[in-house]
N, C-alpha and C. Protein backbone atom coordinates (compact mmCIF):
# COMPACT_ATOMS: atom_id res chain seq x y z
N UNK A 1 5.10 88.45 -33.12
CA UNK A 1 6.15 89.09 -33.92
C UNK A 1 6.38 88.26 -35.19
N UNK A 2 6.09 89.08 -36.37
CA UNK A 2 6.88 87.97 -37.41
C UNK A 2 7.81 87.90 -37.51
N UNK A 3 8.11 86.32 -38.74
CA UNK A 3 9.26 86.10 -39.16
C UNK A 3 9.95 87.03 -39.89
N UNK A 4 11.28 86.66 -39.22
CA UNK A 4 12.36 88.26 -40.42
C UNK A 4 12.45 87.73 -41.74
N UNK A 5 12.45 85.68 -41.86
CA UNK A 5 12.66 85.51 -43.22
C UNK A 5 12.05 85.69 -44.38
N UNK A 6 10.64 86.17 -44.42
CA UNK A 6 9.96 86.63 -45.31
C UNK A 6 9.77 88.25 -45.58
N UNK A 7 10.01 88.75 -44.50
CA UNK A 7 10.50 89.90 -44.60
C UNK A 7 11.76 90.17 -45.14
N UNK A 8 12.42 89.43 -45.22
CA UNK A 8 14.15 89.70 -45.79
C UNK A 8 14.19 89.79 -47.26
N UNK A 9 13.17 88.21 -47.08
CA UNK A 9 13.09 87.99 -49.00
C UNK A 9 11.94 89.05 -49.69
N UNK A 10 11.08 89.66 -48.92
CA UNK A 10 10.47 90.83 -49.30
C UNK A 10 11.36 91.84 -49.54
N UNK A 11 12.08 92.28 -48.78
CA UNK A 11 12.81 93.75 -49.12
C UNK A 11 13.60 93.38 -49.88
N UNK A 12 14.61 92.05 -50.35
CA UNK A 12 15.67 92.05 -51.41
C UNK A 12 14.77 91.98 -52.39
N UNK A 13 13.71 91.85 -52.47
CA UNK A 13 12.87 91.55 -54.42
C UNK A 13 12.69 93.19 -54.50
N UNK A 14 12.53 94.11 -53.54
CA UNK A 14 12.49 95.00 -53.66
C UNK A 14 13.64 96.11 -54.15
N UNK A 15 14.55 95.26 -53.68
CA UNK A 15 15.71 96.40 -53.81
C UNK A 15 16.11 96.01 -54.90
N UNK A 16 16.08 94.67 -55.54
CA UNK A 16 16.16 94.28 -56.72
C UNK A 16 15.19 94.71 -58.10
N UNK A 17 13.86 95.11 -57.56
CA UNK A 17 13.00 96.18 -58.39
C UNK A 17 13.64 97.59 -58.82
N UNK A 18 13.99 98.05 -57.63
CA UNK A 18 14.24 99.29 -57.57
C UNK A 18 15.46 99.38 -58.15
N UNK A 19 16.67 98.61 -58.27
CA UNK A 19 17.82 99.07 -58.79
C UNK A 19 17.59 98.83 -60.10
N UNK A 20 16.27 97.94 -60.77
CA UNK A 20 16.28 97.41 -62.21
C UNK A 20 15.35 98.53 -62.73
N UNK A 21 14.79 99.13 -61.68
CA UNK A 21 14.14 100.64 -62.67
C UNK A 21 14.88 101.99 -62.46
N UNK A 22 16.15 101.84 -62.10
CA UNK A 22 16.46 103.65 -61.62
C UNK A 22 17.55 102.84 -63.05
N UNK A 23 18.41 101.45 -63.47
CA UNK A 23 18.74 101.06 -64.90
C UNK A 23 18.23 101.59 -65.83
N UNK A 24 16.73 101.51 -65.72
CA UNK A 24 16.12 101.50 -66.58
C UNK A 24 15.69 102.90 -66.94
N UNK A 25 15.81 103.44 -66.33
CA UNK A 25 15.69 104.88 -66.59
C UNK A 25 16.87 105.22 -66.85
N UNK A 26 17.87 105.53 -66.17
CA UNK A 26 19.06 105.41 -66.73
C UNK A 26 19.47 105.62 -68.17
N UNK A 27 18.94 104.17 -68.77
CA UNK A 27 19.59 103.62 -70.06
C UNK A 27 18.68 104.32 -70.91
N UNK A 28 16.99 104.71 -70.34
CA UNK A 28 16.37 105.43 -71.29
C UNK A 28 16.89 106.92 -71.20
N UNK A 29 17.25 107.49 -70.54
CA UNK A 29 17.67 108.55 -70.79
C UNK A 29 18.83 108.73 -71.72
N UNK A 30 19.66 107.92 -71.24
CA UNK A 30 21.24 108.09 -71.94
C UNK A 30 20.77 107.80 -73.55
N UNK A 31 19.74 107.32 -73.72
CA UNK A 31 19.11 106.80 -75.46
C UNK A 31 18.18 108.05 -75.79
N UNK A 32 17.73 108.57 -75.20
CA UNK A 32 17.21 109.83 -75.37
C UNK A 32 18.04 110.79 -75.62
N UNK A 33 18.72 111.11 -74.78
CA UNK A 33 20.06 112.36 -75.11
C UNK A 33 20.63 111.86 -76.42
N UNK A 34 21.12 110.47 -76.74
CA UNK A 34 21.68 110.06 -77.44
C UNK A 34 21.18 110.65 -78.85
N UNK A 35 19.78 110.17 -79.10
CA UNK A 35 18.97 110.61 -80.53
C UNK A 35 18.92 111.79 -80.16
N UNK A 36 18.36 112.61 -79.75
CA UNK A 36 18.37 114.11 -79.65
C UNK A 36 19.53 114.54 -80.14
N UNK A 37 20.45 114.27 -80.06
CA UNK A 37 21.87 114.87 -80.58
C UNK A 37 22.29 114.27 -81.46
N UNK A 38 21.46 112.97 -82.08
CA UNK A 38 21.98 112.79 -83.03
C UNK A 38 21.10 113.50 -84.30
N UNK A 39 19.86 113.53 -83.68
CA UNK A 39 18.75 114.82 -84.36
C UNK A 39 19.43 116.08 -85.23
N UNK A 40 20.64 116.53 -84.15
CA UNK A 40 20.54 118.03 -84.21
C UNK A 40 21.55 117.81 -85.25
N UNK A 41 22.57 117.13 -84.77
CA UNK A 41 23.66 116.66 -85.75
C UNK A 41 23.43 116.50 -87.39
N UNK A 42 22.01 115.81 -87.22
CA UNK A 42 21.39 115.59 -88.92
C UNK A 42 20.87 116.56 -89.37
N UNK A 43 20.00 117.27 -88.46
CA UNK A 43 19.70 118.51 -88.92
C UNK A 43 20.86 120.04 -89.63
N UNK A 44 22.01 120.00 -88.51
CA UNK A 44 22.93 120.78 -88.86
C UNK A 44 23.85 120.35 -89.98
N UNK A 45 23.98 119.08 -90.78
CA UNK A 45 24.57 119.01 -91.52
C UNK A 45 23.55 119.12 -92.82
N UNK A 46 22.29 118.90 -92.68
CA UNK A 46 21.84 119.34 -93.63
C UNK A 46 21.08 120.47 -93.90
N UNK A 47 21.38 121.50 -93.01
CA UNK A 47 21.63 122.63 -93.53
C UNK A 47 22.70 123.20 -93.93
N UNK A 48 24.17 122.84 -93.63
CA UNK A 48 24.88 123.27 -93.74
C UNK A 48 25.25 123.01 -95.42
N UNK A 49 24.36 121.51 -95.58
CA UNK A 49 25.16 120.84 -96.99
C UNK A 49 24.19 121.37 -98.02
C-alpha cells in the first residue's frame, strides 16, 4: 500500500493547478467581454458622431 504523503502532496499541487486555471480563464474572459464592449461602445459613438 502506498504512502498517503505523497499522494497528499500530489493532489494539493493539483488542486492548486486547477484553481489557478479555472482564474485564469476567468480573468480571460471577464477581459474579453470587457474589450468587446468596449469595441461596440467605439464603434457606436462613432457612428453616431
Amino acid at each position: 500500500m502506498p504512502r498517503a504523503g505523497p499522494l497528499c502532496r500530489w493532489r494539493s499541487r493539483a488542486a492548486r493547478v486547477g484553481f489557478g486555471t479555472w482564474i485564469g480563464i476567468l480573468l480571460g474572459t471577464a477581459l474579453k467581454l470587457g474589450l468587446a464592449f468596449a469595441m461596440l461602445g467605439l464603434f457606436a459613438f462613432a457612428y453616431l458622431v
